[in-house]
Protein backbone atom coordinates (compact mmCIF):
# COMPACT_ATOMS: atom_id res chain seq x y z
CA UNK A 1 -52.40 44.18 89.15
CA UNK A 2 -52.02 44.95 92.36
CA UNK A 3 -55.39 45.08 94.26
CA UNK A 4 -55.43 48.44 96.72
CA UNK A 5 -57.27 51.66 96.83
CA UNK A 6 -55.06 53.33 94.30
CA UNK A 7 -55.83 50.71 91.75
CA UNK A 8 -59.45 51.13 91.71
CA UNK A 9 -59.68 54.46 92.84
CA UNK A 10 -61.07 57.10 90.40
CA UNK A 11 -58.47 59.53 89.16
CA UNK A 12 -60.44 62.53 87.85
CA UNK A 13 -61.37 64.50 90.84
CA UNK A 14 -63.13 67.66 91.12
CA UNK A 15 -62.02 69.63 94.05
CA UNK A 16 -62.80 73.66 94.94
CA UNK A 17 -60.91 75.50 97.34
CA UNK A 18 -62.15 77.17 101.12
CA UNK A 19 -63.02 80.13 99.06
CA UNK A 20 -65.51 78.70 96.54
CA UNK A 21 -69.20 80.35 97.24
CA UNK A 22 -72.25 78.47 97.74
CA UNK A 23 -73.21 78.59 94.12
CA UNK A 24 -70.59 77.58 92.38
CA UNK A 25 -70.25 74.06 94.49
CA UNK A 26 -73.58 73.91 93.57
CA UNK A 27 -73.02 74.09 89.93
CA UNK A 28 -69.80 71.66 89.64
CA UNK A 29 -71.62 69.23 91.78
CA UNK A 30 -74.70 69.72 89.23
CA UNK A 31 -71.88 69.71 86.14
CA UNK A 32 -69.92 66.80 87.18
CA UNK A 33 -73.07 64.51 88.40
CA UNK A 34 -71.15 63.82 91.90
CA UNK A 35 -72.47 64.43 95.22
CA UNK A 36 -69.74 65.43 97.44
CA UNK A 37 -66.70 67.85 96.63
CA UNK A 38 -63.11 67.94 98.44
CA UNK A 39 -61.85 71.01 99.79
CA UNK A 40 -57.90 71.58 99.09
CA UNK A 41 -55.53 73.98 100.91
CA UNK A 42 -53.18 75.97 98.14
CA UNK A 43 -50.72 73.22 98.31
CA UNK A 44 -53.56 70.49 97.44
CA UNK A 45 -54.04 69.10 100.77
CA UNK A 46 -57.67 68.13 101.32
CA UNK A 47 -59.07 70.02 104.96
CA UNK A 48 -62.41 68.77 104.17
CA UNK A 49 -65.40 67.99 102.51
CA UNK A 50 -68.87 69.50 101.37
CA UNK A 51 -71.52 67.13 100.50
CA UNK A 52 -75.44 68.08 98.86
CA UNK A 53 -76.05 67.17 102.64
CA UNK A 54 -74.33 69.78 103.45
CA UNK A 55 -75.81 72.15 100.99
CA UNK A 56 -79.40 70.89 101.57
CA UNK A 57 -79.07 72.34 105.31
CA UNK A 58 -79.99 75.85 103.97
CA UNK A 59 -83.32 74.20 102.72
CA UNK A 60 -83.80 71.57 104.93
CA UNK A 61 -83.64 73.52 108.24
CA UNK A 62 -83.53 70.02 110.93
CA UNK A 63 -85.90 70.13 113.51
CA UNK A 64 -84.39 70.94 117.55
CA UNK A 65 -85.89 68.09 119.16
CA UNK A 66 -83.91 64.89 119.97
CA UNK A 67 -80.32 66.69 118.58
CA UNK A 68 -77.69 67.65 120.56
CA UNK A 69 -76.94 71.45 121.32
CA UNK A 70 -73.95 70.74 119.09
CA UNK A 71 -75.40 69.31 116.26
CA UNK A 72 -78.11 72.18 116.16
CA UNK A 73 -75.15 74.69 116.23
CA UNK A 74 -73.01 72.96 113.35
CA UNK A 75 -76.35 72.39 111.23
CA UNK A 76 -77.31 76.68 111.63
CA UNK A 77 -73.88 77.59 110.51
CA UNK A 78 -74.00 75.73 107.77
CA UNK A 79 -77.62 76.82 107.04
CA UNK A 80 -75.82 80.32 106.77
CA UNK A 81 -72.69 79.49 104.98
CA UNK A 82 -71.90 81.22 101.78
CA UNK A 83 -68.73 79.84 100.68
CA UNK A 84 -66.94 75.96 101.01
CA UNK A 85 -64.80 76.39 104.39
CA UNK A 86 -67.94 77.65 106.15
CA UNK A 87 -69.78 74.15 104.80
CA UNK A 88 -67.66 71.55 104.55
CA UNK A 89 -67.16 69.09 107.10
CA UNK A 90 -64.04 68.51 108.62
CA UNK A 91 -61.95 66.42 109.71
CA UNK A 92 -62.56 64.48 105.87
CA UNK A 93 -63.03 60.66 105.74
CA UNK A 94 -59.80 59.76 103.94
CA UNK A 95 -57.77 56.72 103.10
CA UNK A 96 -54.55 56.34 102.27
CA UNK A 97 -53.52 55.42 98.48
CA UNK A 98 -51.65 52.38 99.38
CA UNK A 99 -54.46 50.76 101.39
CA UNK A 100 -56.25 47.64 100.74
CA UNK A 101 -59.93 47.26 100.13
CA UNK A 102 -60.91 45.69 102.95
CA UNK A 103 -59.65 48.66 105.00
CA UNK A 104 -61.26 50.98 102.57
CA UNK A 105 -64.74 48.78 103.10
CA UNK A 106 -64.00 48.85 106.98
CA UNK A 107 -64.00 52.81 106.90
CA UNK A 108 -66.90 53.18 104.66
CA UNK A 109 -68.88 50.76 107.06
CA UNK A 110 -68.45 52.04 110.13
CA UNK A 111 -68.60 55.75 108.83
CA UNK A 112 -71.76 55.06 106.93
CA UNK A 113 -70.11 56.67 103.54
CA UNK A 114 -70.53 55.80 100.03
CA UNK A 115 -66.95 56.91 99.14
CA UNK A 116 -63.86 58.52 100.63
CA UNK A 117 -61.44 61.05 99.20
CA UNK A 118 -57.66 58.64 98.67
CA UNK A 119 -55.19 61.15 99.57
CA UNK A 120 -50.80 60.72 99.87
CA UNK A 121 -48.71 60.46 102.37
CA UNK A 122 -48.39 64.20 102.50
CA UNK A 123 -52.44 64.77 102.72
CA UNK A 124 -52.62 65.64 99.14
CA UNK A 125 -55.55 64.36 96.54
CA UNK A 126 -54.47 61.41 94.62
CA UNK A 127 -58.48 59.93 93.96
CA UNK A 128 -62.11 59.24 94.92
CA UNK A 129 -62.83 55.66 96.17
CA UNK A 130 -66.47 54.69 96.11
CA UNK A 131 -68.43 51.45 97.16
CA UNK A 132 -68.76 50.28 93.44
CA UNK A 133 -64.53 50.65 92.77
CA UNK A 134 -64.15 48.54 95.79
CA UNK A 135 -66.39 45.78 94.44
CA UNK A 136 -64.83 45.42 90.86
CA UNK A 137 -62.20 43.09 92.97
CA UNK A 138 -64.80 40.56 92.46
CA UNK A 139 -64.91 40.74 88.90
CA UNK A 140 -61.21 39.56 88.53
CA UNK A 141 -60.85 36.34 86.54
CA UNK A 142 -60.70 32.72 88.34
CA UNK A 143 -57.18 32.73 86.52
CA UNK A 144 -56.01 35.79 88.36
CA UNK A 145 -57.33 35.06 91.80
CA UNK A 146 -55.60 31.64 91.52
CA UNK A 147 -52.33 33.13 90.22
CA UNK A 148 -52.22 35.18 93.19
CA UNK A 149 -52.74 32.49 95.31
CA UNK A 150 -50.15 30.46 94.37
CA UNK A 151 -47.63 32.80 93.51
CA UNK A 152 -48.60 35.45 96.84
CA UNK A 153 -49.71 32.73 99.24
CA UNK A 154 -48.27 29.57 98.61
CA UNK A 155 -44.76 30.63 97.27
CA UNK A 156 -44.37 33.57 98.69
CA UNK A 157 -46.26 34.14 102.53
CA UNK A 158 -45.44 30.34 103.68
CA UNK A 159 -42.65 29.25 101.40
CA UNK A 160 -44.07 26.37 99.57
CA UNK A 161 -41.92 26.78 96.55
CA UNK A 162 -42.80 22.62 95.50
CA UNK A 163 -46.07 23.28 96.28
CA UNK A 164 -48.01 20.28 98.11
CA UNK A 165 -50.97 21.31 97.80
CA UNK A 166 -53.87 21.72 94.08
CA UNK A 167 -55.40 25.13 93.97
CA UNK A 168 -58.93 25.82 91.96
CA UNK A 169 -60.94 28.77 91.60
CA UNK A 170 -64.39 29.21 90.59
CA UNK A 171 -67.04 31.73 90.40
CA UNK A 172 -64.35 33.54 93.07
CA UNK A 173 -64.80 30.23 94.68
CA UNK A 174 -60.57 28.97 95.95
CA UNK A 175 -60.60 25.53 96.05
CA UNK A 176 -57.86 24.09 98.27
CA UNK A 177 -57.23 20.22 98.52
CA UNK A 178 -53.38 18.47 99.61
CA UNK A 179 -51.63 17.25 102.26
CA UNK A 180 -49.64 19.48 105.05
CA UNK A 181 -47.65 18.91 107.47
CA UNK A 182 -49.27 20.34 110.55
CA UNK A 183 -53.05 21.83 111.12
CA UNK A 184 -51.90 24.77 112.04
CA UNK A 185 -50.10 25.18 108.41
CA UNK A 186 -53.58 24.27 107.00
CA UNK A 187 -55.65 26.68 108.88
CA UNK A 188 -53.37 29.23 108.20
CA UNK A 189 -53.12 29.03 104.01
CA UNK A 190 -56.96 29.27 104.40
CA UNK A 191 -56.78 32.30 106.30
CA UNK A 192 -54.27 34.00 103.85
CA UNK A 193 -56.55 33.03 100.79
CA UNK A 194 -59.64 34.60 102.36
CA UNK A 195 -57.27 37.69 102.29
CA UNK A 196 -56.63 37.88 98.60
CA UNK A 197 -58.82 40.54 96.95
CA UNK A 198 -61.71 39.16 94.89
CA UNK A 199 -61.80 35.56 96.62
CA UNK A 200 -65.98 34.98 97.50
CA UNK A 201 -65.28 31.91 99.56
CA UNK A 202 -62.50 28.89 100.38
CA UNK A 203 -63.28 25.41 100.29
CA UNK A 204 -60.37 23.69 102.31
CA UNK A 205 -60.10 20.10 100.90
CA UNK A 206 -56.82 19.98 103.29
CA UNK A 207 -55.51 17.38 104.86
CA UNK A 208 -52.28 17.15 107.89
CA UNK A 209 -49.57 14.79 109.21
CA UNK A 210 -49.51 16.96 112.78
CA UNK A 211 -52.58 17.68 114.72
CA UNK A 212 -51.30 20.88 116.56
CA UNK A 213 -54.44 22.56 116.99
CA UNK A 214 -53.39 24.13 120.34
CA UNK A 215 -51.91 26.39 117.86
CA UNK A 216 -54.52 27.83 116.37
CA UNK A 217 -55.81 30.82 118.05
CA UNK A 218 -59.84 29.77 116.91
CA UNK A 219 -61.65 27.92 115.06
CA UNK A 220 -61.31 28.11 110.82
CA UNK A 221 -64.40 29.65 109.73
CA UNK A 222 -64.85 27.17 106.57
CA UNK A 223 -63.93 23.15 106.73
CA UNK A 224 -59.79 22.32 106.61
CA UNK A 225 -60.15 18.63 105.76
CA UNK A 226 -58.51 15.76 107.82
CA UNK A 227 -55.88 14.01 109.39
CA UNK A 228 -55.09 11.32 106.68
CA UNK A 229 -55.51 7.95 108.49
CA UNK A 230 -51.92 5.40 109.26
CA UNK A 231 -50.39 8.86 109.24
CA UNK A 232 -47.84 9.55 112.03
């Protein structure tokens, strides 16, 4: 399996058009137990979004004070709106289909959203990504997360075809313990394990014939291992 957006992504996505009135977002929200909608163009290309945020602004009516002139003005349109172009918010939070997770997290982090609308190459809909799909990397097997370690990492990324080096996993937990020939080799494999989707946490058992550490550009955020001793 490969582990992006589009692989955890939820398929099934209502969407309503610029067009749609006031009530009837309100009903397919209602119907379909979600709490934000995609907007789509006639050729399926999302131009934004209306959330029950949204909605809620001909309710809520937001104080004045402490808001920007702008804010004030987008919030009383909206508080007016009758149909989805007039409500939604635009530009949408999107991500592409082919992303990874982490960049999916990243978004949804900084943006403070619970989900984002996974969209093509051409802009079209192709899912819904929320906080809970993105987790369900960490309930991948042990046996999984280590095949893709040896196969994506070791084999593939730095070329270790003989492999020098015993990988475990558990609990999510990559346990890494061999001998390399430089540091640099060694801080790197750990770095490229904390990449794979699912992986909680490395334990480098790791040990090196080189000390290069001028080439690492900072310090490994978990333990490498050693120089082995009467080693050149």
């Amino acid at each position: 399996m490969s582990w992006n957006v589009g692989a955890v992504m939820s398929r099934d996505v209502e969407t309503v058009r610029p067009a749609a009135p006031y009530k009837e977002i309100v009903e397919r929200m209602r119907t379909r137990r979600v709490s934000a909608l995609p907007v789509v163009n006639a050729a399926g290309r999302v131009v934004g979004v209306v959330s029950e945020a949204d909605l809620m602004l001909k309710e809520e009516r937001p104080p004045y004070r402490g808001r920007s002139a702008a804010a004030v003005r987008t919030d009383a349109a909206k508080a007016t709106a009758r149909n989805a172009a007039a409500l939604m918010t635009v530009p949408a939070l999107t991500v592409d289909v082919r992303a990874s997770l982490t960049e999916a997290a990243r978004i949804m982090h900084a943006r403070k959203v619970k989900r984002l609308v996974v969209v093509h190459d051409d802009g079209r809909v192709a899912g819904i990504v929320a906080r809970s799909d993105i987790l369900s990397a960490f309930a991948r097997s042990d046996d999984s997360i280590a095949e893709e370690v040896c196969r994506n990492v070791l084999v593939e990324l730095l070329d270790l075809e003989q492999s020098p080096v015993t990988v475990t996993v558990e609990q999510g937990v990559v346990g890494l313990e061999g001998v390399l020939e430089t540091r640099s080799m060694a801080w790197l494999m750990v770095k490229l394990v904390e990449g794979v989707e699912g992986v909680v946490g490395v334990d480098g058992q790791l040990r090196w014939r080189l000390d290069d550490r001028h080439m690492i550009p900072d310090e490994p955020p978990v333990s490498l291992g050693r120089r082995p001793r009467g080693r050149g």
